[in-house]
C-alpha atoms as a PDB file:
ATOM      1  CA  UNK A   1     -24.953 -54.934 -11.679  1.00  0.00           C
ATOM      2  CA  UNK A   2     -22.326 -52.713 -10.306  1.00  0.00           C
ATOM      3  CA  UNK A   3     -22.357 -50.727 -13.808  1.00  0.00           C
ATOM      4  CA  UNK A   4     -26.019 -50.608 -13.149  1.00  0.00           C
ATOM      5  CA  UNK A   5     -25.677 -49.056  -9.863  1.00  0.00           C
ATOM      6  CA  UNK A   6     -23.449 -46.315 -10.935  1.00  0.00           C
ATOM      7  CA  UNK A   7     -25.232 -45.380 -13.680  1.00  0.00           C
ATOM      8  CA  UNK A   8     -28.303 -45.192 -11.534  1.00  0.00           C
ATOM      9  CA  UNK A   9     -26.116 -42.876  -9.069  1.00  0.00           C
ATOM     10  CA  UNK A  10     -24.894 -40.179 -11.536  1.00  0.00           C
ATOM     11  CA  UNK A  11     -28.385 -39.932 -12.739  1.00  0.00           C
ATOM     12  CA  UNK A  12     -30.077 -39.029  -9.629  1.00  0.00           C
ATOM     13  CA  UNK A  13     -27.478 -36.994  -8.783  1.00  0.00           C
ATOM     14  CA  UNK A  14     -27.882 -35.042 -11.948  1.00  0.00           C
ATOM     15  CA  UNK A  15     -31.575 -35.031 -11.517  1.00  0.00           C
ATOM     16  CA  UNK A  16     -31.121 -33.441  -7.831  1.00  0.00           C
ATOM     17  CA  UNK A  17     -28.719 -30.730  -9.245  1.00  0.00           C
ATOM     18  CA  UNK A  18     -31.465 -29.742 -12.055  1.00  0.00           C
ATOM     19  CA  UNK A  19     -34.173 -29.901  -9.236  1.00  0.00           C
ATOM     20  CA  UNK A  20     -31.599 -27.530  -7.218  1.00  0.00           C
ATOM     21  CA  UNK A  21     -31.249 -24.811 -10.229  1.00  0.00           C
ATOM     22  CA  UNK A  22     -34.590 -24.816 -10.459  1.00  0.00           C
ATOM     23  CA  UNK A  23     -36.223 -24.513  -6.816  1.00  0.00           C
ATOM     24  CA  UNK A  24     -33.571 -21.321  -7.234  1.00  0.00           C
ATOM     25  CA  UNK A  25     -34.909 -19.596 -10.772  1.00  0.00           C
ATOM     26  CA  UNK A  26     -38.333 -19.950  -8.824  1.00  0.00           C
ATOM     27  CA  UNK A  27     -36.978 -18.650  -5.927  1.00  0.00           C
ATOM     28  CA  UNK A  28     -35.925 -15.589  -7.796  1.00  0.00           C
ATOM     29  CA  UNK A  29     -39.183 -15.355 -10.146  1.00  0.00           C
ATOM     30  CA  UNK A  30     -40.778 -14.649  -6.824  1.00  0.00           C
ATOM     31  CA  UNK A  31     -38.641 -11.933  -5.500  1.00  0.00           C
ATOM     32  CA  UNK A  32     -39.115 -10.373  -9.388  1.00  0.00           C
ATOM     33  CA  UNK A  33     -42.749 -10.808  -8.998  1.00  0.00           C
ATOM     34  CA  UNK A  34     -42.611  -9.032  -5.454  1.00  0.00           C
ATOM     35  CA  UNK A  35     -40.440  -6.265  -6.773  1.00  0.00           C
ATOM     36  CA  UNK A  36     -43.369  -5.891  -9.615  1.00  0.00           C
ATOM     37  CA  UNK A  37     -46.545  -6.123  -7.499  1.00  0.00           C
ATOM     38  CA  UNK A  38     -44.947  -3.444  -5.210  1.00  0.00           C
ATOM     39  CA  UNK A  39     -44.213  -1.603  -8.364  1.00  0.00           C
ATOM     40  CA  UNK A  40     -47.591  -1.596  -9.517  1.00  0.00           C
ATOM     41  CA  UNK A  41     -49.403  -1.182  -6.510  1.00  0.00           C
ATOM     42  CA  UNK A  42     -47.523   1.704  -5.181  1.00  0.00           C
ATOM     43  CA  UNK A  43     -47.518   3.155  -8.428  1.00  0.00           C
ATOM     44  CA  UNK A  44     -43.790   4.049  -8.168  1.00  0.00           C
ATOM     45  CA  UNK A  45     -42.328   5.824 -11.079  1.00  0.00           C
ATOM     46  CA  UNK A  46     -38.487   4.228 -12.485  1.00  0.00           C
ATOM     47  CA  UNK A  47     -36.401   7.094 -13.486  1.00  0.00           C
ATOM     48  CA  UNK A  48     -33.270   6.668 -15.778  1.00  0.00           C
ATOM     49  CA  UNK A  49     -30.410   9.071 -16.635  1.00  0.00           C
ATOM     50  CA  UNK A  50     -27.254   8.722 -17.660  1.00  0.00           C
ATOM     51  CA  UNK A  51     -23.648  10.852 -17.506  1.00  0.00           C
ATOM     52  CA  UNK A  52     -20.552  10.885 -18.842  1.00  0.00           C
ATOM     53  CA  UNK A  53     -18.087   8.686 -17.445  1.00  0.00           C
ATOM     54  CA  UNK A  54     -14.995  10.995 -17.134  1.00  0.00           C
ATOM     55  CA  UNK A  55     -12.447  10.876 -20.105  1.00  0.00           C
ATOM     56  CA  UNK A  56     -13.593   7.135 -20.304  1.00  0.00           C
ATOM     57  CA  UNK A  57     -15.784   7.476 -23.405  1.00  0.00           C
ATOM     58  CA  UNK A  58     -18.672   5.826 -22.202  1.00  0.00           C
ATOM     59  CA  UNK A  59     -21.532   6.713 -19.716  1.00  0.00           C
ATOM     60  CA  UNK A  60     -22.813   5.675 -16.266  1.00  0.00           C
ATOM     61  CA  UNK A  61     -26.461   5.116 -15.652  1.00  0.00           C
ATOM     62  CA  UNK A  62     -28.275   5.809 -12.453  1.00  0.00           C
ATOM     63  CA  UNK A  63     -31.454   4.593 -11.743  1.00  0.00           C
ATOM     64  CA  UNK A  64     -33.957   6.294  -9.573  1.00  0.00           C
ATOM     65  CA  UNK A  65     -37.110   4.640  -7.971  1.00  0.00           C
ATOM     66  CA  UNK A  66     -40.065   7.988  -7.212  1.00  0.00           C
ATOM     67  CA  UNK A  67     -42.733   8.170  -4.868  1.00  0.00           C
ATOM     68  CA  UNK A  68     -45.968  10.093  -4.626  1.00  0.00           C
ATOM     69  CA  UNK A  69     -46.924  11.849  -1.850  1.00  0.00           C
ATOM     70  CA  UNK A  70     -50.169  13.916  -0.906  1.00  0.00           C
ATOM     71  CA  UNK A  71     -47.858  16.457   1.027  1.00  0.00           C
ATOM     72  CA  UNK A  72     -44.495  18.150   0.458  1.00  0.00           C
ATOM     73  CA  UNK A  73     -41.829  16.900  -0.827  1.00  0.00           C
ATOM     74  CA  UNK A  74     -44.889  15.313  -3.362  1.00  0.00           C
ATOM     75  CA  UNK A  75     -42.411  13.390  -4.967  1.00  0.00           C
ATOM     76  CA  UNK A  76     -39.720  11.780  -2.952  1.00  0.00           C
ATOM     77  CA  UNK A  77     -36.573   9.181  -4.431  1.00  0.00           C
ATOM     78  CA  UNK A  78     -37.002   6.396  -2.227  1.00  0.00           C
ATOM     79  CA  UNK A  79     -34.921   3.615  -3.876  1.00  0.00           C
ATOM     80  CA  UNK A  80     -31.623   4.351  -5.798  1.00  0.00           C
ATOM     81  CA  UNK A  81     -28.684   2.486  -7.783  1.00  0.00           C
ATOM     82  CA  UNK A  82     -25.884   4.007  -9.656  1.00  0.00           C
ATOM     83  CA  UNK A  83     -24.284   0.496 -11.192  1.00  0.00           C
ATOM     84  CA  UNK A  84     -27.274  -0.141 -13.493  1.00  0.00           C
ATOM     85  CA  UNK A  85     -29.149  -2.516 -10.865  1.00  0.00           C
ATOM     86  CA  UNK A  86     -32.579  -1.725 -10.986  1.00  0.00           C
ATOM     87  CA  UNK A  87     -33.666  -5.055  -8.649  1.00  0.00           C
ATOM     88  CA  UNK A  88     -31.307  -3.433  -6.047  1.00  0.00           C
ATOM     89  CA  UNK A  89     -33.629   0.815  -6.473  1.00  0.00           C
ATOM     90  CA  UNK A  90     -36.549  -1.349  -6.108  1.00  0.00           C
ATOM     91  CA  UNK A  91     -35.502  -3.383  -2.786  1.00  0.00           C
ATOM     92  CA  UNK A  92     -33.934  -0.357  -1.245  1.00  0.00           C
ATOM     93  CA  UNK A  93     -37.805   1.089  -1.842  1.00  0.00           C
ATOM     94  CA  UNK A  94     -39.475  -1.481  -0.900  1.00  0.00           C
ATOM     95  CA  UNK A  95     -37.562  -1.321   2.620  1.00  0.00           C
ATOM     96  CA  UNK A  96     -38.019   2.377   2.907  1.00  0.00           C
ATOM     97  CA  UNK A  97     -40.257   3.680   5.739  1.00  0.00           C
ATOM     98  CA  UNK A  98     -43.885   4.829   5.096  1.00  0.00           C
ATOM     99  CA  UNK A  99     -42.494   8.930   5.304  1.00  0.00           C
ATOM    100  CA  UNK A 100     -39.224   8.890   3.423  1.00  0.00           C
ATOM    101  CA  UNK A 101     -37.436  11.715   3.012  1.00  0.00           C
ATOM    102  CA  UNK A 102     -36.715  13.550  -0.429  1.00  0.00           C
ATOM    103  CA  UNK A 103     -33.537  11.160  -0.898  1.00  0.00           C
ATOM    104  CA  UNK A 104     -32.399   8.538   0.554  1.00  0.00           C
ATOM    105  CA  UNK A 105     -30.433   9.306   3.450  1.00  0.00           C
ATOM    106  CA  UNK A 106     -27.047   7.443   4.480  1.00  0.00           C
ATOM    107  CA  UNK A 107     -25.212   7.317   7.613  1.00  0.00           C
ATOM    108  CA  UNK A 108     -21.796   9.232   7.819  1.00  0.00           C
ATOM    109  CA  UNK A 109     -18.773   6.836   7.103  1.00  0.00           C
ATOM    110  CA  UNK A 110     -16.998   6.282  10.338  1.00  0.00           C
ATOM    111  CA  UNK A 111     -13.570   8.150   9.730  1.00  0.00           C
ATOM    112  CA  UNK A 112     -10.691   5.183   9.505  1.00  0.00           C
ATOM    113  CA  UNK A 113      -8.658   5.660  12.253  1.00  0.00           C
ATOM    114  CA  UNK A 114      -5.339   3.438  10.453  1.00  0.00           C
ATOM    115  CA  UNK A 115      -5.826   5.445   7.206  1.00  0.00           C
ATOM    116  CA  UNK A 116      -2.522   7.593   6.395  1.00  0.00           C
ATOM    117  CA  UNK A 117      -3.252   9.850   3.626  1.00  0.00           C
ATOM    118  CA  UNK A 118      -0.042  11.736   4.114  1.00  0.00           C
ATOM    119  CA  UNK A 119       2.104  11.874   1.104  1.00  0.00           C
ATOM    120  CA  UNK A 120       5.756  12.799   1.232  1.00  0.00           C
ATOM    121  CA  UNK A 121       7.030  15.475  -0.819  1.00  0.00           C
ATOM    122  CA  UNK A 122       8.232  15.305  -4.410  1.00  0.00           C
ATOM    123  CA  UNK A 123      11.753  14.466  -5.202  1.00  0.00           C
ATOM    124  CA  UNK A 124      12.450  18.560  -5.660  1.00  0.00           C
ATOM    125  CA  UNK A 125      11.527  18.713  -2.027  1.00  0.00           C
ATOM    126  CA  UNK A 126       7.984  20.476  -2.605  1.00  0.00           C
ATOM    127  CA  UNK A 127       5.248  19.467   0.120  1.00  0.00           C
ATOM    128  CA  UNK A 128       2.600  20.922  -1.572  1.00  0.00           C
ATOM    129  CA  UNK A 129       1.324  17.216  -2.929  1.00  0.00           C
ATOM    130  CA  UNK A 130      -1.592  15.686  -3.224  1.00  0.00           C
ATOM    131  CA  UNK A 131      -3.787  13.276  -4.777  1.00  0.00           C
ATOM    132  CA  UNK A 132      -7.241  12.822  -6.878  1.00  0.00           C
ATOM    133  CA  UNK A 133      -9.124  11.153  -9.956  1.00  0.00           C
ATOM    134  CA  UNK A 134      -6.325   8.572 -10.114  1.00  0.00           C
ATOM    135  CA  UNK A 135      -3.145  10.925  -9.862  1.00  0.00           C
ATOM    136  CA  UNK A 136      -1.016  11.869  -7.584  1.00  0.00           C
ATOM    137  CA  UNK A 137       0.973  15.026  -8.147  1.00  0.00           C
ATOM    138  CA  UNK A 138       2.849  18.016  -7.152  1.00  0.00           C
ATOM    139  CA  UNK A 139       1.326  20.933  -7.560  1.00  0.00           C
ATOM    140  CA  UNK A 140       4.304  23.341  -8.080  1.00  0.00           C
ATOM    141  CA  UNK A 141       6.255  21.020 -10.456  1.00  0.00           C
ATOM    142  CA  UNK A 142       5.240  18.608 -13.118  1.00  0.00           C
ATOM    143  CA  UNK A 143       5.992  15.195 -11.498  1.00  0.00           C
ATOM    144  CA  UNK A 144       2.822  12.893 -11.130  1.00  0.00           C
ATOM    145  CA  UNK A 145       2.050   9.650 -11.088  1.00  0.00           C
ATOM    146  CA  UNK A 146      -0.965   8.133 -12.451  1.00  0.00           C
ATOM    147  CA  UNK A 147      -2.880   4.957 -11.760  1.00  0.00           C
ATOM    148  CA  UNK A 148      -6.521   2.982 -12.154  1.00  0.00           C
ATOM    149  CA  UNK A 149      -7.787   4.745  -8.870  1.00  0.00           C
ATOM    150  CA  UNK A 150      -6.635   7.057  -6.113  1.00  0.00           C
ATOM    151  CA  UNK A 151      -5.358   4.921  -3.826  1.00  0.00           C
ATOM    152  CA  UNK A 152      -2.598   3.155  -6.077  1.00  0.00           C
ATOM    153  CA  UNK A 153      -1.591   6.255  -6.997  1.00  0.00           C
ATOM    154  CA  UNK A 154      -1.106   6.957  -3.358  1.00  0.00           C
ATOM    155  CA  UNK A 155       0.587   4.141  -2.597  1.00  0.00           C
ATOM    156  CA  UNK A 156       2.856   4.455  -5.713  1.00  0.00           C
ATOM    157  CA  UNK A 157       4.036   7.895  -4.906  1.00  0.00           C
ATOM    158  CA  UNK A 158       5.304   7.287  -1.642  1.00  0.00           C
ATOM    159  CA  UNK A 159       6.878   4.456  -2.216  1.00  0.00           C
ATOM    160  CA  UNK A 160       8.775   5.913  -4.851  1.00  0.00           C
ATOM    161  CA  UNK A 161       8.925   9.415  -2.776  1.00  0.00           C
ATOM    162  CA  UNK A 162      10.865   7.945   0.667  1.00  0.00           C
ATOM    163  CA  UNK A 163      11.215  10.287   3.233  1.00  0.00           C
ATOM    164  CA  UNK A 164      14.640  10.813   4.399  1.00  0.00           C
ATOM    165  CA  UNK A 165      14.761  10.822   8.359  1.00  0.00           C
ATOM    166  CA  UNK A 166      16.981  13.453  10.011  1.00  0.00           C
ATOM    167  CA  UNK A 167      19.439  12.083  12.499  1.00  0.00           C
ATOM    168  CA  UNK A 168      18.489  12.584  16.266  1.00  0.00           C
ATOM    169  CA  UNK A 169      20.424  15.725  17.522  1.00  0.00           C
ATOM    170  CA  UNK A 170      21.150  12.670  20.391  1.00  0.00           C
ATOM    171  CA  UNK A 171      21.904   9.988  18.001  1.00  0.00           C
ATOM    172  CA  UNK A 172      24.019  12.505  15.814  1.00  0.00           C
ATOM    173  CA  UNK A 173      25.947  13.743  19.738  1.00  0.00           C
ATOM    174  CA  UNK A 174      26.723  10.760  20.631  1.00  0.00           C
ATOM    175  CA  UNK A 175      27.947   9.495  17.001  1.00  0.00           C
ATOM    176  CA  UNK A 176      30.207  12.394  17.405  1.00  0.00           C
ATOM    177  CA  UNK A 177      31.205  11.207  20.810  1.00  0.00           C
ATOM    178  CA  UNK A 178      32.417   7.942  19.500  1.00  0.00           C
ATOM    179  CA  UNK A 179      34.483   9.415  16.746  1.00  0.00           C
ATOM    180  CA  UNK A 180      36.353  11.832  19.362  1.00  0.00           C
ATOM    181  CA  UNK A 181      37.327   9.053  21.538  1.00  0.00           C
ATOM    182  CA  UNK A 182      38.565   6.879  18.490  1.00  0.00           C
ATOM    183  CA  UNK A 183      42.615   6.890  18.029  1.00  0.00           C
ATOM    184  CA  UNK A 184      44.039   8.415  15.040  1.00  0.00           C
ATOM    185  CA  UNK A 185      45.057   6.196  12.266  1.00  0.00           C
ATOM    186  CA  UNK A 186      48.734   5.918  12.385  1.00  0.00           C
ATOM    187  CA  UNK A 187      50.243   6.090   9.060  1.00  0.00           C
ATOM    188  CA  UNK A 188      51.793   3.076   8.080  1.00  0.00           C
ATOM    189  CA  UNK A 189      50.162   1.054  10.569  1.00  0.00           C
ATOM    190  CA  UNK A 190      48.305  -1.623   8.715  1.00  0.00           C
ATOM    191  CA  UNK A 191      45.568  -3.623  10.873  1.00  0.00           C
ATOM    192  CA  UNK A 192      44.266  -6.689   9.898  1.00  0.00           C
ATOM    193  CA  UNK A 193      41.274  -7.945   9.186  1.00  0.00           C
ATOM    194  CA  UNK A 194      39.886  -8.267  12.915  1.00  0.00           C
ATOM    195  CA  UNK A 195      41.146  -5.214  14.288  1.00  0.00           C
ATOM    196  CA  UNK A 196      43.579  -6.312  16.928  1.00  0.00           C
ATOM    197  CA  UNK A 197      46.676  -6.690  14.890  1.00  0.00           C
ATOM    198  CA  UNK A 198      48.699  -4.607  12.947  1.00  0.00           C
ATOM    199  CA  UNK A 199      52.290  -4.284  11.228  1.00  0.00           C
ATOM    200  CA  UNK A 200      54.200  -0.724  10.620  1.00  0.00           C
ATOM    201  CA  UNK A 201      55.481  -0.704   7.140  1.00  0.00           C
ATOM    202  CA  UNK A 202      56.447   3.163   6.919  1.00  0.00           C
ATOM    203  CA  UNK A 203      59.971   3.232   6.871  1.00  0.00           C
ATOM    204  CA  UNK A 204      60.466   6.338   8.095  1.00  0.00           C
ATOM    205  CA  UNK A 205      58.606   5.311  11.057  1.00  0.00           C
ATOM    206  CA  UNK A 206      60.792   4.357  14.260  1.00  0.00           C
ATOM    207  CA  UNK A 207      58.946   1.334  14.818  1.00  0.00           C
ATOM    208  CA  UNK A 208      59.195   0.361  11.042  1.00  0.00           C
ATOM    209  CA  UNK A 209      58.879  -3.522  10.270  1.00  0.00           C
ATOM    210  CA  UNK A 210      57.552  -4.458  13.687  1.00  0.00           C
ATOM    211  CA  UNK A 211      53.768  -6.141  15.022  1.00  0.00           C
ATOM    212  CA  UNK A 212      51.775  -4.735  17.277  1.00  0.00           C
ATOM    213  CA  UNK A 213      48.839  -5.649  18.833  1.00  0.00           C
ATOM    214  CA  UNK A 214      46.082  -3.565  20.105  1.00  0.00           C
ATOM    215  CA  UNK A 215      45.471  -2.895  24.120  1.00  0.00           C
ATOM    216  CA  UNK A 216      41.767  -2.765  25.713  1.00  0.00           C
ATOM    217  CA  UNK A 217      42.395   1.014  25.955  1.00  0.00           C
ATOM    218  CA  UNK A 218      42.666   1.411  22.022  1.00  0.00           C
ATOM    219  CA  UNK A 219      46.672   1.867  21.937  1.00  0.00           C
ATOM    220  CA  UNK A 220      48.791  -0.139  20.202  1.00  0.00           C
ATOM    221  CA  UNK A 221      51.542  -1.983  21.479  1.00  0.00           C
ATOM    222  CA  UNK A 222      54.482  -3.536  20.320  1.00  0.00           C
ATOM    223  CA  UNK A 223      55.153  -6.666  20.415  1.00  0.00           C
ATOM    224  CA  UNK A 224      58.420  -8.658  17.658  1.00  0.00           C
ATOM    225  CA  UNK A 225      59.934  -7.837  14.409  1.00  0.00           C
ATOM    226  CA  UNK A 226      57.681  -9.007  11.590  1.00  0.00           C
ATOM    227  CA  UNK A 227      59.188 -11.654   8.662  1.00  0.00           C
ATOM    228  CA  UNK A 228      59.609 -10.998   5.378  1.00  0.00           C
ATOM    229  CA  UNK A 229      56.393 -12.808   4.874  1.00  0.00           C
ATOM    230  CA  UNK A 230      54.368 -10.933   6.939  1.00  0.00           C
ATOM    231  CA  UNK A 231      55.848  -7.813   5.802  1.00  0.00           C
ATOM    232  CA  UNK A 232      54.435  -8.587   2.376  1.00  0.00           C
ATOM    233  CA  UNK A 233      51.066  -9.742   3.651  1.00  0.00           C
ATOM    234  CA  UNK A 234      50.488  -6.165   4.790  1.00  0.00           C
ATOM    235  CA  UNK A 235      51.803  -4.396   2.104  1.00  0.00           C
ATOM    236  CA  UNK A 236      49.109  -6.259   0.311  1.00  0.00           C
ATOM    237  CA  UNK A 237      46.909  -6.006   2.739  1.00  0.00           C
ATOM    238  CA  UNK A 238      47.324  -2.191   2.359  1.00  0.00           C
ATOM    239  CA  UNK A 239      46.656  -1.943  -1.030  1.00  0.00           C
ATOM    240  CA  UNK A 240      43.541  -3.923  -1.120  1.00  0.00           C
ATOM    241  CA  UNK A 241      42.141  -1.884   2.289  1.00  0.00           C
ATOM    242  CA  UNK A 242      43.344   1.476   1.056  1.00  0.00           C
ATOM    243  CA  UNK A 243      45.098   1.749   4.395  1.00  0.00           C
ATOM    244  CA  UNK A 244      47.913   3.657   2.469  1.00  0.00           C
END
């Protein structure tokens, strides 16, 4: 029974989706048929043409739904498509207003205000960049980059084109600031890793094999004589620092 039941199921439900695909091929047999009676009945004229498509070897075709008029422009484009769509020329027709213009008229884009188009010069330094058809170039050198449309290429070039910030003339002040009020290195004197300790290991230094540790006010001062041991450590520790 339950077998039954189940079988019963998936063949309704089958049945419903074939009833579904079907109410929709109606749905868009009408809208052809509409598209066709205002065809006939306006007696619009469908206009092909075709033109090359670039260096791609093939051609683009645009389609071109005419009018008739009894006064100038006589004939008037009042339904166009340029992806081979003719259903799409005749809606845009049908929804044009009883005095169309010659062509169909579109409103102005509204300018992107987040859109950067700037590109960053080319790695010889020349500003005079920019970018079209898929490439973006340099147009006092050879260096380009090309891609599948404008906008990669874009993109591509400046991230391979960064732009190298100057430093603040603050910034760049006060960076020279900091390094005036740093100590000298003291030759000989070998800091460890943190900074606050060191051991003198020049020998002709007067303070030769002792510690020192470093004051709030940047100067060292001394404090025992270092061991063997820790002679050695900074010897090392030299070496591997290039504190020598």
């Amino acid at each position: 029974m339950l077998r039954d039941f189940d079988r019963v199921t998936a063949e309704r439900d089958a049945l419903q989706q074939r009833l579904n695909a079907a109410d929709q091929r109606i749905d868009e047999l009408e809208r052809d048929k509409h598209r066709l009676d205002a065809l006939e009945s306006n007696c619009w004229d469908v206009r092909f043409d075709s033109s090359p498509n670039g260096d791609a070897g093939d051609s683009s075709i645009k389609i071109e739904v005419v009018g008739h008029w009894m006064d100038q422009p006589l004939e008037r484009v009042i339904g166009e498509n340029y992806s081979e769509n003719l259903r799409a020329a005749i809606d845009q027709a049908m929804a044009a207003p009883a005095y169309p213009p010659a062509r169909p008229e579109y409103p102005e884009p509204e300018p992107d205000a987040d859109a950067d188009w700037h590109m960053n010069p080319c790695k010889q330094g020349h500003r005079d960049v920019g970018a079209s058809g898929g490439v973006a170039a340099c147009n006092q050198c050879d260096e380009k980059i090309e891609a599948a449309t404008t906008q990669e290429a874009f993109e591509r070039w400046n991230a391979t084109h960064p732009v190298v910030q100057p430093i603040p003339d603050q910034l760049r002040d006060a960076t020279n600031m900091i390094d005036a009020l740093q100590p000298e290195r003291i030759k000989g004197m070998i800091e460890t890793v943190g900074g606050e300790h060191a051991v003198m290991i020049d020998p002709e230094n007067g303070h030769y094999g002792w510690t020192f540790k470093k004051h709030p006010d940047g100067q060292w001062v001394s404090g025992r004589k270092a061991t063997e041991r820790e002679m050695i450590a900074a010897r090392s520790h030299a070496q591997i620092t290039n504190q020598l």
